[in-house]
Protein backbone atom coordinates (compact mmCIF):
# COMPACT_ATOMS: atom_id res chain seq x y z
CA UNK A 1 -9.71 18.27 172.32
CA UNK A 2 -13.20 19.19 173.12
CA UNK A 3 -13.62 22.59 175.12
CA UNK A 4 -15.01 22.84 178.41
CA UNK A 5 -16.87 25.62 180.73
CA UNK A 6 -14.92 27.16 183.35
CA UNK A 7 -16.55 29.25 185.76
CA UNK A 8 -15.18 32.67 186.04
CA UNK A 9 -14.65 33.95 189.61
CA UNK A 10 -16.39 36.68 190.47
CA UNK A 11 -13.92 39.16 191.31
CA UNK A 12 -12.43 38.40 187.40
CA UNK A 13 -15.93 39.09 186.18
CA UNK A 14 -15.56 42.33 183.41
CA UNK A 15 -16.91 45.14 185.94
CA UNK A 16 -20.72 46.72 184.65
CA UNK A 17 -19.20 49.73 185.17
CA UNK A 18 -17.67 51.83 182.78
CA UNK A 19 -13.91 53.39 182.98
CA UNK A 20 -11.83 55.54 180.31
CA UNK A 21 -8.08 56.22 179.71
CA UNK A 22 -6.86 59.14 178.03
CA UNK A 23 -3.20 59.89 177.50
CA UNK A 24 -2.35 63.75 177.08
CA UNK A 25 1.15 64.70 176.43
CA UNK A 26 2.56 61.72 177.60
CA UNK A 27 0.40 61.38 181.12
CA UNK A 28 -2.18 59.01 181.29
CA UNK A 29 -4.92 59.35 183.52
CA UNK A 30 -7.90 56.53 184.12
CA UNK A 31 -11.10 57.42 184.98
CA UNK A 32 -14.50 54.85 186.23
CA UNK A 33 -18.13 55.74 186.01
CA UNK A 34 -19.52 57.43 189.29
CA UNK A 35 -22.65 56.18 191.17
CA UNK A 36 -26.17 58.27 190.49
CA UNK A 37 -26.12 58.64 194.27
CA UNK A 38 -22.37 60.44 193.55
CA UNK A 39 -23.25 62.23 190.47
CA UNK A 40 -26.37 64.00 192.21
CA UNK A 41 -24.19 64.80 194.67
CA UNK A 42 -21.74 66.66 192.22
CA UNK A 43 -24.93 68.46 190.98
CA UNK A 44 -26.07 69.46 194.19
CA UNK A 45 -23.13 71.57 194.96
CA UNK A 46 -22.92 73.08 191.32
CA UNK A 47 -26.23 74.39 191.50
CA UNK A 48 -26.71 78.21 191.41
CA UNK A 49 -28.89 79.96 193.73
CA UNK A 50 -31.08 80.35 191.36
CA UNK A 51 -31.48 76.44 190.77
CA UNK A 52 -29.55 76.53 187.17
CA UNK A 53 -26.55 74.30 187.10
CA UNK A 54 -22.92 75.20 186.48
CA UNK A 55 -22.02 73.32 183.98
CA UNK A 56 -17.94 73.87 184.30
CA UNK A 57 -18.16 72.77 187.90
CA UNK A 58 -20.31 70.24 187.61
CA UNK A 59 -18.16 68.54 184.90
CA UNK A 60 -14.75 69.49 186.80
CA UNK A 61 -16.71 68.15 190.05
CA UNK A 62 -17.17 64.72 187.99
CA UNK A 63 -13.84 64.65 186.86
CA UNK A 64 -12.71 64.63 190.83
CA UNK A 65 -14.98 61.94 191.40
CA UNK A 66 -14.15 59.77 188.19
CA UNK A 67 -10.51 60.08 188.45
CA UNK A 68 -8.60 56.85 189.33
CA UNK A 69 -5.24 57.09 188.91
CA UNK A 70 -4.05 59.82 189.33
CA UNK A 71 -6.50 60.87 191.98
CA UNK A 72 -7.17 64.98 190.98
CA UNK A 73 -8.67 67.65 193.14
CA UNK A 74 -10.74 70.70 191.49
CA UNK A 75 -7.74 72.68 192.43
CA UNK A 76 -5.14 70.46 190.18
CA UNK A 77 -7.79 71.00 187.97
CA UNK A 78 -7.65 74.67 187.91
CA UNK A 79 -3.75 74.66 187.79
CA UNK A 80 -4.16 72.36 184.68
CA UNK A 81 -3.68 73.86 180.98
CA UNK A 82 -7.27 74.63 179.89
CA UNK A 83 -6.63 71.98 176.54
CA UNK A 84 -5.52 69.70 179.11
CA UNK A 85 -8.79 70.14 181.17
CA UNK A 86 -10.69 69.96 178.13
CA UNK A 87 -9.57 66.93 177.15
CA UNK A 88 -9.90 64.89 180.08
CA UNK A 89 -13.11 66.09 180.59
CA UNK A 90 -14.57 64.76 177.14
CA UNK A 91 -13.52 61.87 178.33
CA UNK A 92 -15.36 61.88 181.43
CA UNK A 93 -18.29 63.09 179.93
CA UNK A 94 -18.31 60.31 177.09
CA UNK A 95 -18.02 57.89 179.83
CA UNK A 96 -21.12 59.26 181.51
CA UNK A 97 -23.44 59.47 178.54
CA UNK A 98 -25.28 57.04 176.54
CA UNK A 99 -23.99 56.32 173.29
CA UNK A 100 -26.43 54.22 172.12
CA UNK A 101 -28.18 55.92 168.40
CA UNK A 102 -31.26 57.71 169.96
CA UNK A 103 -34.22 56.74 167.63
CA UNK A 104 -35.16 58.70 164.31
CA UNK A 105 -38.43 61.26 164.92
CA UNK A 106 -41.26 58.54 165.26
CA UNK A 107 -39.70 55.53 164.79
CA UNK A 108 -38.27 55.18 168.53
């Protein structure tokens, strides 16, 4: 029987953006990319007042905003076991960075 197109609606469509699980110690938690408007945002208020960038809170900051299920606050965060935190937040930063190979020196 020959095959035939079907049009996939929309709202089936695979998403463009990007989402992670991670199961730690039995508790999974699912994560989705954040929006560059939302991600500035989380910079913005992890910036020093000397303009340098806190790195811990920026990340943590993310992690509030990437978090699906369960939704997490910085302050569940902070109550969190710091291998727990450190987990989850590999996660969320692999989902935020670009894993394509960067070129080799000159040939990129």
């Amino acid at each position: 029987m020959p095959s035939k197109l079907v049009a996939v609606p929309e709202a089936e469509q695979q998403s463009e953006w990007g989402s992670a699980e991670i199961t730690y110690k039995g508790k999974t938690y699912h994560f989705t990319e954040i929006s560059a408007k939302a991600y500035d945002k989380c910079e913005e208020v992890a910036k020093r007042e000397d303009g340098s960038i806190n790195g811990v809170l920026l990340t943590r900051l993310m992690m509030t905003k990437s978090a699906t299920d369960p939704k997490l606050t910085l302050d569940d965060i902070g109550e969190m076991p710091l291998l727990k935190v450190n987990a989850l937040a590999k996660a969320v930063t692999d989902l935020h960075t670009d894993k394509a190979e960067a070129p080799e020196p000159g040939k990129g």
